[in-house]
Structure formats: structure tokens, C-alpha cells
Protein backbone atom coordinates (compact mmCIF):
# COMPACT_ATOMS: atom_id res chain seq x y z
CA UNK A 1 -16.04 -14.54 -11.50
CA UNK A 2 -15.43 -15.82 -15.01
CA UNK A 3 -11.84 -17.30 -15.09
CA UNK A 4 -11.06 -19.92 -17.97
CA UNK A 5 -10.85 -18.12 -21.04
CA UNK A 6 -7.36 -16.01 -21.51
CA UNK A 7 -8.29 -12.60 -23.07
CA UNK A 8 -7.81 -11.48 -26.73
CA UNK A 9 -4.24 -9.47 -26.63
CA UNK A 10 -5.73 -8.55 -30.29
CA UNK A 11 -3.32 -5.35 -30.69
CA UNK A 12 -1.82 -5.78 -27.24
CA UNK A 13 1.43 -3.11 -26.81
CA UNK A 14 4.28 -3.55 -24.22
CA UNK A 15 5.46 -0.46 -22.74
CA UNK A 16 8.85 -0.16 -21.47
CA UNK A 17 9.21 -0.93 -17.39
CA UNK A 18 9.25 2.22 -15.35
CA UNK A 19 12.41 1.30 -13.31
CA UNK A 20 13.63 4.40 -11.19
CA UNK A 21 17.49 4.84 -9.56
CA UNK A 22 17.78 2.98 -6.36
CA UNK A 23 18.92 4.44 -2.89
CA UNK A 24 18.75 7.01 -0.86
CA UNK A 25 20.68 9.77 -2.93
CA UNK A 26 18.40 8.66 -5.59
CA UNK A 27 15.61 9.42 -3.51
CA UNK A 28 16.75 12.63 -1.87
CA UNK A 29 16.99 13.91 -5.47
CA UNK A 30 13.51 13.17 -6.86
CA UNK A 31 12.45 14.58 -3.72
CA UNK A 32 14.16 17.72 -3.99
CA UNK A 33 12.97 17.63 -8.10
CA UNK A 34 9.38 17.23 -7.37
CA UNK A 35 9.33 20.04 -4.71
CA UNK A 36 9.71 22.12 -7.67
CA UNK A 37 7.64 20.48 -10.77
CA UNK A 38 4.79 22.33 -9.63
CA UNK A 39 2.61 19.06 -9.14
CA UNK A 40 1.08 19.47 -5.69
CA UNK A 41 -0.01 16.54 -3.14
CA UNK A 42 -4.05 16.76 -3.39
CA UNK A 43 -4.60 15.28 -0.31
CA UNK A 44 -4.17 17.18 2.68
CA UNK A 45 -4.12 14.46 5.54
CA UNK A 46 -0.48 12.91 4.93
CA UNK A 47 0.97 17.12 5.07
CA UNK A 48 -0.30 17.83 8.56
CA UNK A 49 -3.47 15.82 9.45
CA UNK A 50 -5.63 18.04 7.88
CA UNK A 51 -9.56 16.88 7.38
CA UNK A 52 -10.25 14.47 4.78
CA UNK A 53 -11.70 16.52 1.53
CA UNK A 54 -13.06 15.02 -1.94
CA UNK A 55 -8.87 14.46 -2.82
CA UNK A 56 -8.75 11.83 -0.07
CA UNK A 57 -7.92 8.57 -0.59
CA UNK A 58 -9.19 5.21 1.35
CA UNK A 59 -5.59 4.96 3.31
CA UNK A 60 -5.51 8.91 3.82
CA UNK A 61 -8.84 8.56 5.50
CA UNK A 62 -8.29 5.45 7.38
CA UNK A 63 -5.49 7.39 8.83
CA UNK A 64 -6.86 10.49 9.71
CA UNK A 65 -9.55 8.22 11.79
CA UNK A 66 -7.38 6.28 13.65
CA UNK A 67 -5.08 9.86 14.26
CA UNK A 68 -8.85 11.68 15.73
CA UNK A 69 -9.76 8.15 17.94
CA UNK A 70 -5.87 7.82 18.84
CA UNK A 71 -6.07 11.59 20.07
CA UNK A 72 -9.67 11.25 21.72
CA UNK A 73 -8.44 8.67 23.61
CA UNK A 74 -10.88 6.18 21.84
CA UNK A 75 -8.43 4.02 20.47
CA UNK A 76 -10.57 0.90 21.45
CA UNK A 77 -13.06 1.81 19.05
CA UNK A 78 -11.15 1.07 15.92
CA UNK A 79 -11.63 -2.17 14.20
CA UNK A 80 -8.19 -3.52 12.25
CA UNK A 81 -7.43 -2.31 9.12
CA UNK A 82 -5.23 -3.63 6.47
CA UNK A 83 -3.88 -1.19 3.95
CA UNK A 84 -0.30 -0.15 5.85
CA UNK A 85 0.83 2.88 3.40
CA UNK A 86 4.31 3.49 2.63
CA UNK A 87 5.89 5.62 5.13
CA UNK A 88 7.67 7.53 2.45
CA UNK A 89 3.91 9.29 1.69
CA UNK A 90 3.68 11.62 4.24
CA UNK A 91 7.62 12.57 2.61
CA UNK A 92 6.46 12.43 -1.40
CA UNK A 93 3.29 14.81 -0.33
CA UNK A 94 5.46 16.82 1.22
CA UNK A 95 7.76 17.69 -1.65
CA UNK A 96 5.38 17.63 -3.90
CA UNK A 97 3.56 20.85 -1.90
CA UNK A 98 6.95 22.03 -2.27
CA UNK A 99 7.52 21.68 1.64
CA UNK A 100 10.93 19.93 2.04
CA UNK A 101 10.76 21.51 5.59
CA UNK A 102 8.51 18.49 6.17
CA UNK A 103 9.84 15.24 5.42
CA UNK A 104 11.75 15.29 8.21
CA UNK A 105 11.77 12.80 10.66
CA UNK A 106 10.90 14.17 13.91
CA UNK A 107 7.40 14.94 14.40
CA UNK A 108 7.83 17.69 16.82
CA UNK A 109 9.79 19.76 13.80
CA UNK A 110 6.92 19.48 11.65
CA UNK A 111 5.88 22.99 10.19
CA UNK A 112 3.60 24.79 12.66
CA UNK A 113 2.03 26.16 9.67
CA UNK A 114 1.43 22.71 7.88
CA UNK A 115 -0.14 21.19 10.84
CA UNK A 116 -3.31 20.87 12.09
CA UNK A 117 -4.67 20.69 15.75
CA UNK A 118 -4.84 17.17 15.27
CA UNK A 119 -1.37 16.92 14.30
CA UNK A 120 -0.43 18.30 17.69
CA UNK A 121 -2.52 16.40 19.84
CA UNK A 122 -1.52 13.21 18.54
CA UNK A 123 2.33 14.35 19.23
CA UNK A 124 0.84 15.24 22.89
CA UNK A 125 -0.32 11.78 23.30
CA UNK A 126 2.60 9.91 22.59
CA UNK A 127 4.91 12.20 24.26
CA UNK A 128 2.81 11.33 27.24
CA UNK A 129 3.55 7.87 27.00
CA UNK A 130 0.31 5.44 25.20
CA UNK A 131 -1.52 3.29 27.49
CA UNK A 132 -0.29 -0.17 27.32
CA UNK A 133 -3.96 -1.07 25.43
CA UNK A 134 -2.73 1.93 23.09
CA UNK A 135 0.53 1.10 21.89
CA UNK A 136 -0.16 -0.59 18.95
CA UNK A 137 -2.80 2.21 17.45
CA UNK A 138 -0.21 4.72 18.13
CA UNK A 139 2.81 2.66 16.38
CA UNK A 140 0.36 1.61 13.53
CA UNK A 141 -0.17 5.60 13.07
CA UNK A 142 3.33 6.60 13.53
CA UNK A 143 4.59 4.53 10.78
CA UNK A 144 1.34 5.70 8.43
CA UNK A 145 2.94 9.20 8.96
CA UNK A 146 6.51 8.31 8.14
CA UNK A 147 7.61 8.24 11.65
CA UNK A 148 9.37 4.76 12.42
CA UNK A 149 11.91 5.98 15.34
CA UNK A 150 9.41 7.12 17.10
CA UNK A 151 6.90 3.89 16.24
CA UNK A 152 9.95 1.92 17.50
CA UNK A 153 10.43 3.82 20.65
CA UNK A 154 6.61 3.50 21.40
CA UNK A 155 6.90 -0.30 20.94
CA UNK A 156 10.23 -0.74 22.95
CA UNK A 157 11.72 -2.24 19.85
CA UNK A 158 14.96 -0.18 19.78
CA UNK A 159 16.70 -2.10 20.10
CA UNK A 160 14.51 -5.32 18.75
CA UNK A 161 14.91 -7.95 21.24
CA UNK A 162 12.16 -10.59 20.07
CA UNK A 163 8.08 -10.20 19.58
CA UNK A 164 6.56 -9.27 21.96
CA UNK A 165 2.21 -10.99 22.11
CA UNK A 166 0.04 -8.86 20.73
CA UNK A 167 2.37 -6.44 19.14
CA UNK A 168 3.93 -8.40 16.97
CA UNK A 169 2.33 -6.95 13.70
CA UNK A 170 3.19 -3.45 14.67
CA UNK A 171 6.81 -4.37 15.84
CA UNK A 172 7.13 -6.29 12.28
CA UNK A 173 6.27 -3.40 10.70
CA UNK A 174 8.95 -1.38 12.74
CA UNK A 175 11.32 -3.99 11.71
CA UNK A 176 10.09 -3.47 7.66
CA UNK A 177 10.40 0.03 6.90
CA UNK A 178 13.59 0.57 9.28
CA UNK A 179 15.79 -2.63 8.23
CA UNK A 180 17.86 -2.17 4.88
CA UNK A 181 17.50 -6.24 4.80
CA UNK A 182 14.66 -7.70 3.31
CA UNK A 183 16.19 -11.15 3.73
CA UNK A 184 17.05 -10.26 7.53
CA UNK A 185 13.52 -9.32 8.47
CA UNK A 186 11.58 -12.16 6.51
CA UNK A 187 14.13 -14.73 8.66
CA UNK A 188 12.91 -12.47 11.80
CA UNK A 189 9.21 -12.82 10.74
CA UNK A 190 9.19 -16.78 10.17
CA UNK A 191 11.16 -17.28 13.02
CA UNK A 192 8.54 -15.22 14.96
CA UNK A 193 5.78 -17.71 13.22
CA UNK A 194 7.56 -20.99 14.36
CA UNK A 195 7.44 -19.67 18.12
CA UNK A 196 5.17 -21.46 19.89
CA UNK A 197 5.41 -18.66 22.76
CA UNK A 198 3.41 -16.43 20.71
CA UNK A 199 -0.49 -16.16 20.24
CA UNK A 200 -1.58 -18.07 17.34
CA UNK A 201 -2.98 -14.81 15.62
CA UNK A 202 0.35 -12.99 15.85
CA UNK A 203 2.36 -15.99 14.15
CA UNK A 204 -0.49 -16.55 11.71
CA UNK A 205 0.54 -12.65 10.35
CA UNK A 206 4.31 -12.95 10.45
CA UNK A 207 4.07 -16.25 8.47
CA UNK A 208 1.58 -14.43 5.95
CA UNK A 209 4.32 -11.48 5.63
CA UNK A 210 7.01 -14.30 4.97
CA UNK A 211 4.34 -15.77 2.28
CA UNK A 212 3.25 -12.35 0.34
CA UNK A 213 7.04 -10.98 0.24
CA UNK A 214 7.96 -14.09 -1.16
CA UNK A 215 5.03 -14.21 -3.49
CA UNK A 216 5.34 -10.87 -4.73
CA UNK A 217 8.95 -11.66 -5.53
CA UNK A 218 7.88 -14.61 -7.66
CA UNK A 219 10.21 -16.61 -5.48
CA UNK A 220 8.48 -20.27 -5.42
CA UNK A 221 11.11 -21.54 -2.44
CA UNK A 222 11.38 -23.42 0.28
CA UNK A 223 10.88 -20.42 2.58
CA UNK A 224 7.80 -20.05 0.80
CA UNK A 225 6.41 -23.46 1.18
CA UNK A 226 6.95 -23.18 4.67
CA UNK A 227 5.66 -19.97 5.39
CA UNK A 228 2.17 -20.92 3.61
CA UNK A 229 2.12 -24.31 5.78
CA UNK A 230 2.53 -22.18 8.74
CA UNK A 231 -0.55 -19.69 7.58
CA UNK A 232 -2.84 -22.60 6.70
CA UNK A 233 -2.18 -23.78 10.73
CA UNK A 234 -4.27 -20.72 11.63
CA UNK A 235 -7.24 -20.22 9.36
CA UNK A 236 -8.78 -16.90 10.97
CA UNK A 237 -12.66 -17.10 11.13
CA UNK A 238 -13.41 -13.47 11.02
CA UNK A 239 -14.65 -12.59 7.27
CA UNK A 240 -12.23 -9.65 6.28
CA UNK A 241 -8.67 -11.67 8.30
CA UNK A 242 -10.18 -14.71 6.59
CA UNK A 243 -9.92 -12.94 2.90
CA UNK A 244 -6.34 -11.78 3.44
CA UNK A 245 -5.65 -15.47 4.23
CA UNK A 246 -6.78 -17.21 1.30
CA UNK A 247 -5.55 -14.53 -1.00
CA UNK A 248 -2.25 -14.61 0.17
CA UNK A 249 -2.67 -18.34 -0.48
CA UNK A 250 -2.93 -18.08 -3.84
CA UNK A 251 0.26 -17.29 -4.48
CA UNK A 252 1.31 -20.84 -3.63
CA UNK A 253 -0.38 -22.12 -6.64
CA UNK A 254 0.14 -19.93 -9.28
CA UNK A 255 3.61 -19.76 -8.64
CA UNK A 256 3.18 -23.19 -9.52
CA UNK A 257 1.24 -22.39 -12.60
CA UNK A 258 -2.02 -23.84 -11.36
CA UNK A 259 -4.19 -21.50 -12.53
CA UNK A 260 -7.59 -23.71 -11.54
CA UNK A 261 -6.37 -23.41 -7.34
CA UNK A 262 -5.09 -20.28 -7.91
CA UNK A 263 -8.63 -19.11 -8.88
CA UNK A 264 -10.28 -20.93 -6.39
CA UNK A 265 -8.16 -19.28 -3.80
CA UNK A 266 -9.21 -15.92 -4.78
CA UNK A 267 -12.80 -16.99 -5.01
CA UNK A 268 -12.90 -17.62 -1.52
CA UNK A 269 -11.28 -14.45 -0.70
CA UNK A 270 -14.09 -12.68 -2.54
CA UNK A 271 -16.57 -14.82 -0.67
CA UNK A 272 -15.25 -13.94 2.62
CA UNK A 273 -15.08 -10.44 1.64
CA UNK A 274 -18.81 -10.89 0.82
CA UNK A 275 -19.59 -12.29 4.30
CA UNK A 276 -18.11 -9.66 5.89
CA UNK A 277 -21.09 -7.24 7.29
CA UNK A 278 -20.48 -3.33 8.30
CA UNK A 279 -22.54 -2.11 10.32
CA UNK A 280 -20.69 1.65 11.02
CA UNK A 281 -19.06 4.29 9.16
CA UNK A 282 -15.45 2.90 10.78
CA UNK A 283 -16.46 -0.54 9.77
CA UNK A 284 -17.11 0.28 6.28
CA UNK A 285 -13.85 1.74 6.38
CA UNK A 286 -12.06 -0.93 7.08
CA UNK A 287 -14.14 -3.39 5.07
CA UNK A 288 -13.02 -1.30 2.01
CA UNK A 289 -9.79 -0.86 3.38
CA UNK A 290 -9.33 -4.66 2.73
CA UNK A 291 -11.36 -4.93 -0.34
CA UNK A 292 -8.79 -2.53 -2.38
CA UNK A 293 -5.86 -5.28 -1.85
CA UNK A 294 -8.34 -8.20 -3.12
CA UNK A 295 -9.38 -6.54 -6.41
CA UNK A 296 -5.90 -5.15 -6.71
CA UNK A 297 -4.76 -9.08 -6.60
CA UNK A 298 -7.61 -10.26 -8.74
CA UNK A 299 -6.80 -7.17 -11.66
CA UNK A 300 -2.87 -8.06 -11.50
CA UNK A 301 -3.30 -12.15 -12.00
CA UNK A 302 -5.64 -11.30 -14.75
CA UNK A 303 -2.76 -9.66 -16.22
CA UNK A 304 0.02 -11.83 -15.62
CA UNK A 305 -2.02 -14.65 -17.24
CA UNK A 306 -3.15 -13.02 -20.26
CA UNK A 307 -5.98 -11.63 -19.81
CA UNK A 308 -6.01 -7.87 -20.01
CA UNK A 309 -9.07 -7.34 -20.71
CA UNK A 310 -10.22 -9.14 -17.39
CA UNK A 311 -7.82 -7.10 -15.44
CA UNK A 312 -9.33 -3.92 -17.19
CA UNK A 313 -13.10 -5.02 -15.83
CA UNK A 314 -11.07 -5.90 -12.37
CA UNK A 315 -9.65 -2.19 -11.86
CA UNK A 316 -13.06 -1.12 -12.08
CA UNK A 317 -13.65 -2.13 -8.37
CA UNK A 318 -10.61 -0.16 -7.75
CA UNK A 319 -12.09 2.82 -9.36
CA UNK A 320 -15.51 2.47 -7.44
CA UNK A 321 -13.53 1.76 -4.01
CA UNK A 322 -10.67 4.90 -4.48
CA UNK A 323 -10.77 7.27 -7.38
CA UNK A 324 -8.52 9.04 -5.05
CA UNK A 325 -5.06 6.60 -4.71
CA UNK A 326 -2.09 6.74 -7.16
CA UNK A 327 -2.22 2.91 -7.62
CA UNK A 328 -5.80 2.92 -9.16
CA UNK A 329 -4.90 5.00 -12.37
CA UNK A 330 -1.54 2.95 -12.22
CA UNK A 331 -2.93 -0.52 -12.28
CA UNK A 332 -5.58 0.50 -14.54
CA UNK A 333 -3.45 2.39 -17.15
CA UNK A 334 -1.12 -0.62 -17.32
CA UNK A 335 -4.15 -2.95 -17.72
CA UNK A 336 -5.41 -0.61 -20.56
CA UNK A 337 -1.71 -0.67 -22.35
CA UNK A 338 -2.01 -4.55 -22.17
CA UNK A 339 -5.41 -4.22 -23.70
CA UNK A 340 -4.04 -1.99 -26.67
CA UNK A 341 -6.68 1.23 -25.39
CA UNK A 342 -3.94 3.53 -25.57
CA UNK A 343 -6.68 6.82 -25.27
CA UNK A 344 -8.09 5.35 -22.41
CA UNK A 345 -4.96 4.58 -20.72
CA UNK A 346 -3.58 7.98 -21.16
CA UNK A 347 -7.25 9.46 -19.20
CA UNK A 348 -5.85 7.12 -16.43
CA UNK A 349 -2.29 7.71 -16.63
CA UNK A 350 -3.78 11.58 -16.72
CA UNK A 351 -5.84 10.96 -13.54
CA UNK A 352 -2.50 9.75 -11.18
CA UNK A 353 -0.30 13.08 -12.46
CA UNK A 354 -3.20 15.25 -11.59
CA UNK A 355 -3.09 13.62 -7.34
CA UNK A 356 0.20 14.40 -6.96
CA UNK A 357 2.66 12.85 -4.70
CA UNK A 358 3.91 9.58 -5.19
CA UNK A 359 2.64 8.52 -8.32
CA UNK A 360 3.63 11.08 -10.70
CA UNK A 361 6.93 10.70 -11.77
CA UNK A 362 5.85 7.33 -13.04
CA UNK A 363 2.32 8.18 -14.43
CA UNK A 364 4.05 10.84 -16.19
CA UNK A 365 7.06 8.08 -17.70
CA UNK A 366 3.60 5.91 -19.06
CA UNK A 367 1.66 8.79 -20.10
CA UNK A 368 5.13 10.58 -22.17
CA UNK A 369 4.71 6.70 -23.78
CA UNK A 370 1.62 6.01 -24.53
CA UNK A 371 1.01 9.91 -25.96
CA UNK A 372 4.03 8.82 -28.43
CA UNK A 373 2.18 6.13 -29.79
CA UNK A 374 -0.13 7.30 -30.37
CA UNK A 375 1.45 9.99 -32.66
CA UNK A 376 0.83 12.93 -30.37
CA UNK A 377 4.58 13.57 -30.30
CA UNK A 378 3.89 17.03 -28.44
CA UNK A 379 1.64 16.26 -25.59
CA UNK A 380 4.53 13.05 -25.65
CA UNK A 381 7.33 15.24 -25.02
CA UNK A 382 6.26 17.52 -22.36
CA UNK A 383 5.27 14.60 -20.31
CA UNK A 384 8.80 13.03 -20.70
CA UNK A 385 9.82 16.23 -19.67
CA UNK A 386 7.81 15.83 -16.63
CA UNK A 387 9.05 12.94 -16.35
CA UNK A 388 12.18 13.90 -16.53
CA UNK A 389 12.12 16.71 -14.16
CA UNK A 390 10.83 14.61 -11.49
CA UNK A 391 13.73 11.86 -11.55
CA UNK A 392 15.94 14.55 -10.71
């Protein structure tokens, strides 16, 4: 990777930060808003488990796997994946179908005439109670589908009583998308990490949380520091765990502004991404399941530093890997802006209004931008009115 020089802004624009309404009213009203914009969900596997088609992204067909080896009773088969999707996605492709009959959050009162076979099958299993080998697979899909009461209740974790080996990642994850606390969870997770009760593997991941939520935040603390000393203690030596571990260790320097370790960090990432050999269909699933996440890192520190122009080249990985996920055309439409290709940035902004879902509202807030300046004041104003319209 070439790394020292810091891009040419040359003509370099900064658009305004897309920065919706917090909380759940908020929420409930975008939902309700998109349900009638007329900007339907592409994908068909987060709406009822339907078969991946050419609208499928990575995590929508990582999910519909591990839903048809979860049902076939083959959950043994799977090899760990690392993309865990919002559990609001399964709710935003609902509304955006138009199919607020859907989001709710019992998977039993799921529309009969949404769902697929698969759908029902997977409900069969886990009413019938997942093998003890099986628990995690079927939490780890629960929560992909927006279910977390019924993740917890697979897990025993309601109410959460400690981690428990072995399911520790699944029960954190529980913990993540149920608890209003950030702070509260991230103390759960690095106390988790300091117990010497649990499997060296399980604390290695809740320390790593601890590290990326902190990193993410910009938060260069003590927590932090900690955290990071706790995930070097466990260096994994499978190639894909091994690349999540050294790119969430980059965050330690450049939150210290040492661009040089940073750098070298995320090289070895890519190297042990490199290393990493699939040999099936599953396992090339999963080895581009955790490739997205490194180029995703590599494009955004390109950008942070300076260097949009970098980050532009970066997102092309993301474009080869998943054409077919919201964050793509996001990522790469704000690396564009940075670069000053305003045309090109509206194609991409273009690209995450036309999947649906999530992304629109704020593909459409860029796009309604980017359109006005570049002095097409008309195409401009009927994407702020999309905009608009979506935010309720």
C-alpha cells in the first residue's frame, strides 16, 4: 500500500454532516415516512428469508446461509463470520417495502405472505429449543433478523447474569443492541475480558469490542489503553481473527497521531487477510465477509488524514467485494466529495437511493447537496424533497 504522501485536496468541498433526530419517536417516524416514499428494500432476504438474488448484499447472503444450515440442522458447518448487521435492517427493509406489519418484534407475527419456507423453519427450530452446540448460530441469526428477545431467551441472558464460555460474543451482542447504555455494556465487556474464568478467545473479543467502540468514538482513554493491552494478550493465529486484531489495533496509534504504526497496523491486517485461504463457497463467504470491514478501515483513515484521493482508490475494494450494501455508495460518495468529483459522487450517492432501505434517507440528504453544487438546482430539490420525506 502506498501511505506517506497526503493527497492533493486541490478543489476539495465539505458537505454538511448528515445528522438525523435521535430516539425512538424519531425513528418510529422515518419508519412510518419511508413506508410511503415509494423507495423499496431491493433485497429480499432481510423481508422474509427469501433467496439471495443479484440485489443481495455480502451480510444479506451471509445470513440467509447461516438461516438454510441453522434450519438443516448443519449448523456445524459454518465457519465464523464477522460482519454483525444492524438489527434495525430487517425493520428499515421492511418499511421501505411499505410493510410496517413487519418490523415487529415477534417472529411468529411475521406476515405469512412476506415469509418464506425458510422463514418458518428457522422459527420451528428455535421454538424447539437449539442444541446446546447450536445456540450461538441461532442467537447470531436472531439478532441479524432484528430479533434480540428472542436471541436473549435462546442464550439464557434474560436476565444477564455474567458470560457464559463460549457464548460470550453472542451474549455481548444481546447485551449491545438491547442496552440503552453504551457506557454500561463496554464496563460489562472489559470486565468480561479481565475474567480469568473465561476462555482466552472469548475475553480476547470482549476486550476488542471495548477497543473499536472506543476507537470509533475517537476517545484516546484509559479504558482504551487497557482494552488494547488486554487484546494484544491474545494474538489469534487464524488468518481472518488475526486481521480483525491488528486492525482494531490501529486505532491505538492514530488516535495518537502516529500515522507510521498506524499504517503498519493495517498492513498486517491486509497481510493476514492475504494468508487467509478459502477453499469453499461458505469460506469465501466469510473471507469476504471480513475483508469489507478492512478496506472499509483502510478507505476511512485515508480520509481522516487527508488523503481523499487514497480513500477514493480504497472504496474500490468495497465496490468489487459488495456493489450491493448501502455503506459502499456511502463511503465512496463521501470520499468522492472530499476529492472535489462532485458527478461522480452523485452516480454513487445515486447507487445507495436506488437499494433502498437503510441508506436512503441519507444518500438522498448528500445527493440533494452535491446536485446543488453543482448548479442542477432541480434534480437538487427533488432529492431534498426525498430527503425530506423520509425524515418524517
Amino acid at each position: 500500500m502506498h501511505h506517506e504522501g497526503v493527497g492533493d485536496l486541490g478543489e476539495a468541498v465539505v458537505p454538511p454532516r448528515y445528522e438525523p433526530d435521535p430516539g425512538l419517536r424519531a425513528l418510529a417516524r422515518r419508519l412510518v415516512a419511508l413506508a410511503s416514499a415509494g423507495v423499496p428494500a431491493r433485497c429480499g432476504v432481510w423481508p422474509g428469508l427469501a433467496d439471495p438474488g443479484p440485489w443481495s448484499s455480502r451480510p444479506a447472503e451471509v445470513t440467509h446461509a447461516v438461516a438454510r444450515h441453522f434450519a438443516d440442522g448443519e449448523a456445524a458447518a459454518l465457519p465464523r463470520f464477522n460482519t454483525s448487521p444492524s438489527p434495525l435492517t430487517r425493520v428499515y427493509a421492511a418499511a421501505s417495502r411499505g410493510r410496517l406489519d413487519a418490523i415487529g418484534p415477534d417472529m411468529a407475527a411475521f406476515p405469512r405472505d412476506l415469509a418464506s419456507p425458510l422463514w418458518w423453519r428457522v422459527l420451528d427450530r428455535v421454538r424447539g429449543g437449539p442444541a446446546p452446540a447450536e445456540r450461538s448460530v441461532a442467537a447470531d441469526l436472531l439478532l441479524r433478523l432484528g430479533y434480540q428477545r428472542h436471541a436473549a431467551e435462546v442464550l439464557g441472558t434474560s436476565p444477564f447474569r455474567g458470560f457464559t464460555p463460549g457464548l460470550a460474543v453472542r451474549q455481548l451482542a444481546v447485551l449491545h443492541w438491547s442496552r440503552p447504555s453504551s457506557a454500561e455494556v463496554e464496563g460489562l465487556a472489559l470486565a468480561g475480558a479481565r475474567d480469568e474464568g473465561l476462555p482466552a478467545g472469548d475475553r480476547h473479543a470482549l476486550a476488542l469490542f471495548v477497543l473499536v467502540r472506543n476507537g470509533r468514538r475517537g476517545a484516546a482513554t484509559a479504558v482504551l489503553d487497557e482494552a488494547a493491552a488486554l487484546v494484544a494478550r491474545f494474538p489469534p493465529d487464524e488468518p481472518l481473527a488475526a486481521q480483525a486484531h491488528y486492525r482494531a489495533l490501529a486505532f491505538v496509534p492514530f488516535l495518537r497521531g502516529d500515522l507510521a504504526a498506524t499504517w503498519d497496523l493495517l498492513d498486517r491486517a491486509a497481510a493476514s487477510q492475504r494468508a487467509a485461504r478459502p477453499r469453499t463457497a461458505l469460506e469465501r463467504l466469510a473471507h469476504d465477509d471480513y475483508a469489507y470491514p478492512l478496506h472499509e478501515t483502510i478507505a476511512r483513515t485515508h480520509l481522516r488524514t487527508g488523503a481523499p484521493a487514497e480513500a477514493v482508490a480504497a472504496t474500490d475494494e468495497l465496490v468489487a467485494l459488495d456493489p450491493n450494501d448501502h455503506r459502499t455508495w456511502a463511503l465512496r460518495g463521501d470520499a468522492l466529495l472530499a476529492a472535489g468529483r462532485l458527478e461522480e459522487a452523485v452516480h454513487a450517492f445515486d447507487r445507495g437511493v436506488a437499494l433502498g432501505g437503510a441508506g436512503v434517507a441519507r444518500a438522498a440528504f448528500h445527493r440533494a447537496w452535491a446536485l446543488d453544487q453543482l448548479g442542477r438546482h432541480t434534480e437538487s430539490t427533488a432529492s431534498h424533497h426525498l430527503w425530506r420525506q423520509l425524515e418524517g
